[in-house]
Protein backbone atom coordinates (compact mmCIF):
# COMPACT_ATOMS: atom_id res chain seq x y z
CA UNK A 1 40.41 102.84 12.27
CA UNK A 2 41.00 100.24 15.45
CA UNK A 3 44.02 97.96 15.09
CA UNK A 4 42.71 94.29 14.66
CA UNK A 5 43.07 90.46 12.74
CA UNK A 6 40.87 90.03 10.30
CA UNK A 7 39.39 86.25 9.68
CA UNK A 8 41.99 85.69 7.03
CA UNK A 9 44.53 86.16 9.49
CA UNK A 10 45.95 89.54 8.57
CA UNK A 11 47.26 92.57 10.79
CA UNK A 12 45.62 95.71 10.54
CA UNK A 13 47.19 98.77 12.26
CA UNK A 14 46.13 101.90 12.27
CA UNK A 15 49.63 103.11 12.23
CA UNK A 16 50.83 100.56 9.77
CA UNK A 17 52.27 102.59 7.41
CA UNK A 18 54.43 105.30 9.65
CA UNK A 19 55.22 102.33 12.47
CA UNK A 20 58.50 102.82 13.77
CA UNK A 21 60.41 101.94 16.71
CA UNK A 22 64.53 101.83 17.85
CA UNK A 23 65.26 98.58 17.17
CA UNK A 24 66.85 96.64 20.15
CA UNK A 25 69.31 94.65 17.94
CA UNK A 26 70.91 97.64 15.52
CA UNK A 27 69.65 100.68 17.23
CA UNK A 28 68.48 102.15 14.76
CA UNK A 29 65.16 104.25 14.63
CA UNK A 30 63.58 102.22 11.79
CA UNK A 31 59.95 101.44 10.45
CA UNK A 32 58.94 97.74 11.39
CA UNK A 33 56.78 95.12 8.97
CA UNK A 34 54.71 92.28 10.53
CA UNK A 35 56.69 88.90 9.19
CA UNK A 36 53.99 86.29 11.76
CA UNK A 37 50.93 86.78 12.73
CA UNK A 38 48.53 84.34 15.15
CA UNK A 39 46.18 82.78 13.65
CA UNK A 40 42.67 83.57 13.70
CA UNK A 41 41.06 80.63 14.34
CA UNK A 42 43.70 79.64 17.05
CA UNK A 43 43.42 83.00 18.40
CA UNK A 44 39.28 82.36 18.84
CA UNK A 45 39.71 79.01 19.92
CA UNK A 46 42.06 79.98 22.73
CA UNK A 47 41.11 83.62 23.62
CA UNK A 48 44.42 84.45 24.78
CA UNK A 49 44.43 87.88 26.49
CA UNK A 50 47.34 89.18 24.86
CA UNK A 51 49.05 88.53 21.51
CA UNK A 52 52.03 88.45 20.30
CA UNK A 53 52.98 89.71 16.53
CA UNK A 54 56.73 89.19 15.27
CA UNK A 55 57.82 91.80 12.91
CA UNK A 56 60.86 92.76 10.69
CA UNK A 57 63.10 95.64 11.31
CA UNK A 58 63.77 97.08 8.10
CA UNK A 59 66.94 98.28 8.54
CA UNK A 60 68.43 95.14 9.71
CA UNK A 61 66.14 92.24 9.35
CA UNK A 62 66.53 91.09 12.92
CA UNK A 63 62.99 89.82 14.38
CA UNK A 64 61.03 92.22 16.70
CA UNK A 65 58.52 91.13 19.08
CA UNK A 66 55.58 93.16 20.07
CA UNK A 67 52.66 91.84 22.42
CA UNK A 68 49.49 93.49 21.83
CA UNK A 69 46.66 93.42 24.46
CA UNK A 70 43.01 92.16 22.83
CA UNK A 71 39.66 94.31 23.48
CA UNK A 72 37.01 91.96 21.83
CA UNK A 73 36.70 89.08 20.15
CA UNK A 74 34.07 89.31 17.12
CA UNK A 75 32.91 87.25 14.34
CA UNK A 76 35.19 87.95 11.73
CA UNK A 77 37.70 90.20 13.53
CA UNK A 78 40.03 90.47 16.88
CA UNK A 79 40.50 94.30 18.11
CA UNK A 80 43.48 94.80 19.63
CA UNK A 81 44.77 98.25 22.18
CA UNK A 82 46.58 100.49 20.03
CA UNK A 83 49.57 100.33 23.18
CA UNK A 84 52.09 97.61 22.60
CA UNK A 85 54.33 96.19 24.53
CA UNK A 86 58.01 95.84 23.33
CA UNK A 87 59.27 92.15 24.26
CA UNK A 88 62.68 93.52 23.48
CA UNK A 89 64.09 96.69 24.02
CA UNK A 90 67.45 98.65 23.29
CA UNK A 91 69.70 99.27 26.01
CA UNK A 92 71.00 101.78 27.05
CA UNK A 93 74.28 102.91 25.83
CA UNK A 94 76.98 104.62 29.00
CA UNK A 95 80.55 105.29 28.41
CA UNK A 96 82.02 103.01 31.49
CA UNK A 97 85.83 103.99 30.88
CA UNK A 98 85.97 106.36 33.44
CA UNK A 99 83.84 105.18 36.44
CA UNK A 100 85.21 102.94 39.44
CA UNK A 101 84.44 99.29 38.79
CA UNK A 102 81.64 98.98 41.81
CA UNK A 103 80.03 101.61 40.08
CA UNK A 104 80.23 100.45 36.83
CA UNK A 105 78.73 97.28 38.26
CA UNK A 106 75.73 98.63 39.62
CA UNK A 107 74.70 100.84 36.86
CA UNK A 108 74.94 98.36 34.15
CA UNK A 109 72.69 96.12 36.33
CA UNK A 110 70.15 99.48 36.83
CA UNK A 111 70.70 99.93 33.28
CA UNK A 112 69.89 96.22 32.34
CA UNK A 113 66.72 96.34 35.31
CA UNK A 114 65.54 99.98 32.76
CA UNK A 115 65.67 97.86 29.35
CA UNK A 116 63.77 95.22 30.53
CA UNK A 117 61.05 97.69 31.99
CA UNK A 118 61.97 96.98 35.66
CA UNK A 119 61.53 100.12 36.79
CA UNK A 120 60.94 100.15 40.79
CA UNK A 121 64.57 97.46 40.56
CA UNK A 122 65.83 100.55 38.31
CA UNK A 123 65.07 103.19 41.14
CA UNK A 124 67.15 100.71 43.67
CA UNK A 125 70.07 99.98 41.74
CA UNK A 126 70.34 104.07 40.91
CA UNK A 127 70.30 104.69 44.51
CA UNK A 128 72.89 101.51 45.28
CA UNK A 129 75.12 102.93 42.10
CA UNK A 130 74.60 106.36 43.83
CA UNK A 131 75.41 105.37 47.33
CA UNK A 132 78.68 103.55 46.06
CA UNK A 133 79.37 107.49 44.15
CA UNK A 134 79.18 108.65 47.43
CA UNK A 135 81.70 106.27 48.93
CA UNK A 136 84.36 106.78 46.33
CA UNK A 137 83.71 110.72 46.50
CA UNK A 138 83.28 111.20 50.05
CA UNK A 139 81.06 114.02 51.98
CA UNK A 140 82.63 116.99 49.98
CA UNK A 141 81.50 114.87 46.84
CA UNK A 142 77.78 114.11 47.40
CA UNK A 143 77.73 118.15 47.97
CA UNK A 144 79.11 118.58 44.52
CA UNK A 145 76.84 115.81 43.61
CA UNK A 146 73.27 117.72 45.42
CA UNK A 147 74.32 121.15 43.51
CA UNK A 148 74.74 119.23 40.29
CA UNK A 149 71.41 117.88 40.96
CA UNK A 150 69.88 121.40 41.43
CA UNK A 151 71.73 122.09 37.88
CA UNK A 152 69.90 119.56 35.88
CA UNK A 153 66.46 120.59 38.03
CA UNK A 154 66.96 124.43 36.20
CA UNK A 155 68.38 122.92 32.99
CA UNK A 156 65.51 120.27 32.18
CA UNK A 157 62.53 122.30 34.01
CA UNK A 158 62.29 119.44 36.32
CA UNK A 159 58.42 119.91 38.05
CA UNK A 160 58.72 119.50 42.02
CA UNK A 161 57.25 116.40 42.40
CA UNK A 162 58.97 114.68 39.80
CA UNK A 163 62.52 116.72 41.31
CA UNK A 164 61.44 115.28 44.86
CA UNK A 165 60.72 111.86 43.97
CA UNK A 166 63.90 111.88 41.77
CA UNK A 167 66.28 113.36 44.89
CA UNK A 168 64.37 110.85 47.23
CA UNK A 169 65.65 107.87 45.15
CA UNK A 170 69.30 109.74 44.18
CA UNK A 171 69.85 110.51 48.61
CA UNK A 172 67.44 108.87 50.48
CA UNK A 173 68.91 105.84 52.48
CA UNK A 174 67.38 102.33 53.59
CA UNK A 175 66.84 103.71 57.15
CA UNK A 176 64.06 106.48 55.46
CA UNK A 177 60.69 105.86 56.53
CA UNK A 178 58.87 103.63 53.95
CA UNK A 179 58.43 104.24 51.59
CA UNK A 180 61.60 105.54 51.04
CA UNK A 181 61.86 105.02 47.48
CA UNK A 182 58.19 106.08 45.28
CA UNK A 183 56.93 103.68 42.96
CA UNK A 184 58.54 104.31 39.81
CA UNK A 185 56.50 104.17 36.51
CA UNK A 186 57.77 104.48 33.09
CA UNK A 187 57.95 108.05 32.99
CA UNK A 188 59.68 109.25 36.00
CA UNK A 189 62.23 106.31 35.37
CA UNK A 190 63.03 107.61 32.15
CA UNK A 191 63.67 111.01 34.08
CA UNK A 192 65.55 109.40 36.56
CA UNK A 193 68.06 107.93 33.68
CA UNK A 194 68.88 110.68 32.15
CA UNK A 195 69.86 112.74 36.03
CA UNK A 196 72.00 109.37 36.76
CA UNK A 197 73.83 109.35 33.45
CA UNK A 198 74.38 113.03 33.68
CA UNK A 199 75.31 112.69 37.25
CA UNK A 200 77.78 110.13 36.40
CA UNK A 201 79.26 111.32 33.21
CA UNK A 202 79.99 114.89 35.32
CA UNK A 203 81.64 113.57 38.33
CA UNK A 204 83.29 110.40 36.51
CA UNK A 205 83.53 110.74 32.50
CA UNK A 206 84.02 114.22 31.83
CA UNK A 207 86.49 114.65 34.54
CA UNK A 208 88.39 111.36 32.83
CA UNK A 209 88.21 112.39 29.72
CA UNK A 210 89.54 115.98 30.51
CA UNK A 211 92.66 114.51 32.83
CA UNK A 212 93.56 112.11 29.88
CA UNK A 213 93.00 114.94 27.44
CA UNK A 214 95.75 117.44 29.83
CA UNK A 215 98.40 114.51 29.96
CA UNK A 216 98.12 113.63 26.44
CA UNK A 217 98.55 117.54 26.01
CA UNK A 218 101.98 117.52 28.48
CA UNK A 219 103.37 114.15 26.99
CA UNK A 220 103.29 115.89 23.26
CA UNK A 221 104.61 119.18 25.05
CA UNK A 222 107.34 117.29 26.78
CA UNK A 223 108.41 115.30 23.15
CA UNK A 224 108.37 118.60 21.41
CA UNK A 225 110.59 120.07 24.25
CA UNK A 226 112.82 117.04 23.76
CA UNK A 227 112.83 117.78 20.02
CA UNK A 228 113.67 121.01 20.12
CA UNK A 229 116.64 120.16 22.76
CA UNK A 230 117.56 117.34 20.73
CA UNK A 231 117.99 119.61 18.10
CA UNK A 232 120.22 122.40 19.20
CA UNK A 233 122.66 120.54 20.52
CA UNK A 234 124.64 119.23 17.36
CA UNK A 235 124.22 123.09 16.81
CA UNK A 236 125.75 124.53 19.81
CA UNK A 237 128.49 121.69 19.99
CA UNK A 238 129.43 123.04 16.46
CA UNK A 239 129.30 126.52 17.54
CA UNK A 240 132.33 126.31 19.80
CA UNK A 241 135.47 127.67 18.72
């Protein structure tokens, strides 16, 4: 069964029932209903190419736009792709705490360029957010940095033209021959993401959180120690003869 409008107006999707999607206003994985639908006679009259449904998250209510390409007009029905498009999409979440504020910067922007399905502006504000990295680190750092990278390749099973394209964007420079940076589609970005974020939280967030975690460990040691001083003094004062 095709997803299409029928003459009266009405949605039909062949996934109707189990349609569900991360909504982009409570982020949560949650089934979707259609709330407005174009009408049909509009919809004949105008023979848009594209069209756009507005649904209801059910987990929150909010409206959620999808944009459905149309295969055919017919007499009494509209077929429409089975691929939407999301109008809206969730961002994605970083912890920022711990990273340098130029690099914070840039990756909320490359972040920003991913949700809104900019994916070849994604691929240059990972490499600007990565160049910055290198700055702040320095030489011995972006060695750290390439071995980490070789990490995540075993870890995830990384195939080696995805790992290539990936290390072109992560260390290639604006001098490269064009094109320096490969034409990024929706899959390899998503790739791409998740070696950034790991990349970042690594060098940045776990080493922040583990140097907070140490002098949070010494300050309680130290009061303790202070305690226990505190303590034994009244008691060794009294011991005196």
């Amino acid at each position: 069964m095709s997803s299409y409008i029928d003459a009266s107006g009405r949605l039909h999707h062949e996934q109707e029932a189990n349609l569900a999607l991360t909504c982009p206003h409570c982020q949560v994985l949650s089934h979707i209903t259609p709330i407005a639908v174009p009408g049909f006679d509009e919809l004949v009259s105008h023979r848009p190419k594209h069209v756009g449904v507005v649904y209801r998250c059910d987990s929150c209510n909010a409206p959620v736009f999808l944009r459905f390409p149309v295969r055919m007009y017919g007499n009494n029905r509209i077929e429409l792709g089975a691929q939407y498009i999301e109008v809206e999409r969730p961002r994605e979440k970083f912890s920022y705490t711990y990273l340098p504020e130029e690099i914070e910067t840039l990756f909320r922007e490359a972040l920003s360029c991913f949700s809104n399905a900019q994916y070849n502006a994604f691929a240059s504000m990972c490499r600007r957010t990565m160049q910055a990295a290198f700055a702040d680190l320095g030489e011995t750092g972006k060695l750290r940095i390439f071995d980490q990278l070789n990490d995540v390749r075993a870890m995830a099973d990384l195939d080696a033209p995805t790992f290539i394209d990936v290390k072109r964007v992560i260390f290639g420079t604006d001098n490269d021959p064009h094109p320096s940076i490969p034409l990024i589609e929706d899959q390899l970005a998503g790739v791409l993401l998740e070696v950034i974020k790991d990349l970042l939280h690594q060098m940045y967030v776990r080493k922040g959180r583990l140097q907070q975690a140490m002098m949070m460990r010494r300050f309680f040691a130290d009061e303790s120690l202070r305690n226990i001083k505190a303590q034994a003094a009244p008691a060794a004062q009294g011991a005196r003869p």
